[in-house]
Protein backbone atom coordinates (compact mmCIF):
# COMPACT_ATOMS: atom_id res chain seq x y z
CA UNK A 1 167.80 -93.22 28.00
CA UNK A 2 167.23 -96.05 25.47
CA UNK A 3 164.85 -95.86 22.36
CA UNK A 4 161.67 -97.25 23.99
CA UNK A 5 161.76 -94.77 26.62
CA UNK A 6 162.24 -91.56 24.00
CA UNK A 7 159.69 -93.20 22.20
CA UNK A 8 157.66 -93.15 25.33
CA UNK A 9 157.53 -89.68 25.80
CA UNK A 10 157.37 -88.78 22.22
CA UNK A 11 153.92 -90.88 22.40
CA UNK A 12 152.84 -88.71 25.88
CA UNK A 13 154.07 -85.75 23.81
CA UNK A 14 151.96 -86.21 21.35
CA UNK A 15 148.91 -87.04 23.05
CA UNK A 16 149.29 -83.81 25.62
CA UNK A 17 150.16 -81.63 22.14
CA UNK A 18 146.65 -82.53 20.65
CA UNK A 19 144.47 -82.47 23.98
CA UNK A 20 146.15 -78.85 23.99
CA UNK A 21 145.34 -77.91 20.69
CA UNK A 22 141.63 -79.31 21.17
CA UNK A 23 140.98 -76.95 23.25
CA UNK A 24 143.14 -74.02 21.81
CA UNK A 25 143.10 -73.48 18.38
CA UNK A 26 139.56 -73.27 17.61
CA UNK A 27 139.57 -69.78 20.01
CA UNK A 28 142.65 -68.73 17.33
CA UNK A 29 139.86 -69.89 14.07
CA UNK A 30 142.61 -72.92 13.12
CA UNK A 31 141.00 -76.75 13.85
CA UNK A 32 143.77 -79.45 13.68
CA UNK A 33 143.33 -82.48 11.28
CA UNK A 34 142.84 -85.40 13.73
CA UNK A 35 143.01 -87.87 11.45
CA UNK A 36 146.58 -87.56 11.21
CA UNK A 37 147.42 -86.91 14.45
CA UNK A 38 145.91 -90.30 15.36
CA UNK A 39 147.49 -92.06 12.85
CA UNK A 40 150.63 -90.73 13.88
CA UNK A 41 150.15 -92.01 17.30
CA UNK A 42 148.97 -95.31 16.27
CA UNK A 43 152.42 -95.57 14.20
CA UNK A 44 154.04 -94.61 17.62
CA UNK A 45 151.92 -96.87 19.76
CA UNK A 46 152.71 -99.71 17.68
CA UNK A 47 156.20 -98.75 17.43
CA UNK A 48 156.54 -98.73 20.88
CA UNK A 49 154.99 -102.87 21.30
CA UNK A 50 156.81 -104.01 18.90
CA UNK A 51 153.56 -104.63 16.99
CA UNK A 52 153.31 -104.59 12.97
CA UNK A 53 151.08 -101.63 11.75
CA UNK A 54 149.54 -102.33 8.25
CA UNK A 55 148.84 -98.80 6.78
CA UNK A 56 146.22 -98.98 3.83
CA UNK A 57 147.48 -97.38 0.91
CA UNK A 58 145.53 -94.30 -0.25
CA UNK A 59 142.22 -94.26 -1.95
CA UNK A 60 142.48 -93.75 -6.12
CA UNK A 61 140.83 -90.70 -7.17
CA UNK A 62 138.75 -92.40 -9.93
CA UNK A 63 137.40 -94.38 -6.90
CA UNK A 64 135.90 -91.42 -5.09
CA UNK A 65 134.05 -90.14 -7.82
C-alpha cells in the first residue's frame, strides 16, 4: 500500500469517526469540537491532491477584545 492510499483511508477514517461521534456523544453529555475535526480533514483532503493548504495563523487576543 503506498502513501496516497493510507492517506485515503485515514481521510474515510476520519469522516466515519465524526459522523459516529455526531450521533454518539451527545447521549454520553460530551459534544466534539468540529471545527477541528474539519480542519483536520481539509489538511488531509488537500494532502491527498496534492493541493497547497494556506492555514491562517491564529487571531491575537488584543484583537478579540
Amino acid at each position: 500500500m503506498d502513501d496516497k492510499d493510507l492517506l485515503k483511508d485515514k481521510i474515510l477514517d476520519e469522516i466515519d469517526d465524526t459522523q459516529y461521534d455526531w450521533f454518539a456523544l451527545p447521549h454520553q453529555g460530551l459534544v466534539p469540537d468540529y471545527f477541528i475535526r474539519y480542519w483536520d480533514l481539509a489538511e488531509m483532503v488537500h494532502d491527498y491532491f496534492d493541493e497547497p493548504f494556506y492555514k491562517p495563523k491564529r487571531t491575537p487576543p488584543e484583537q478579540l477584545q
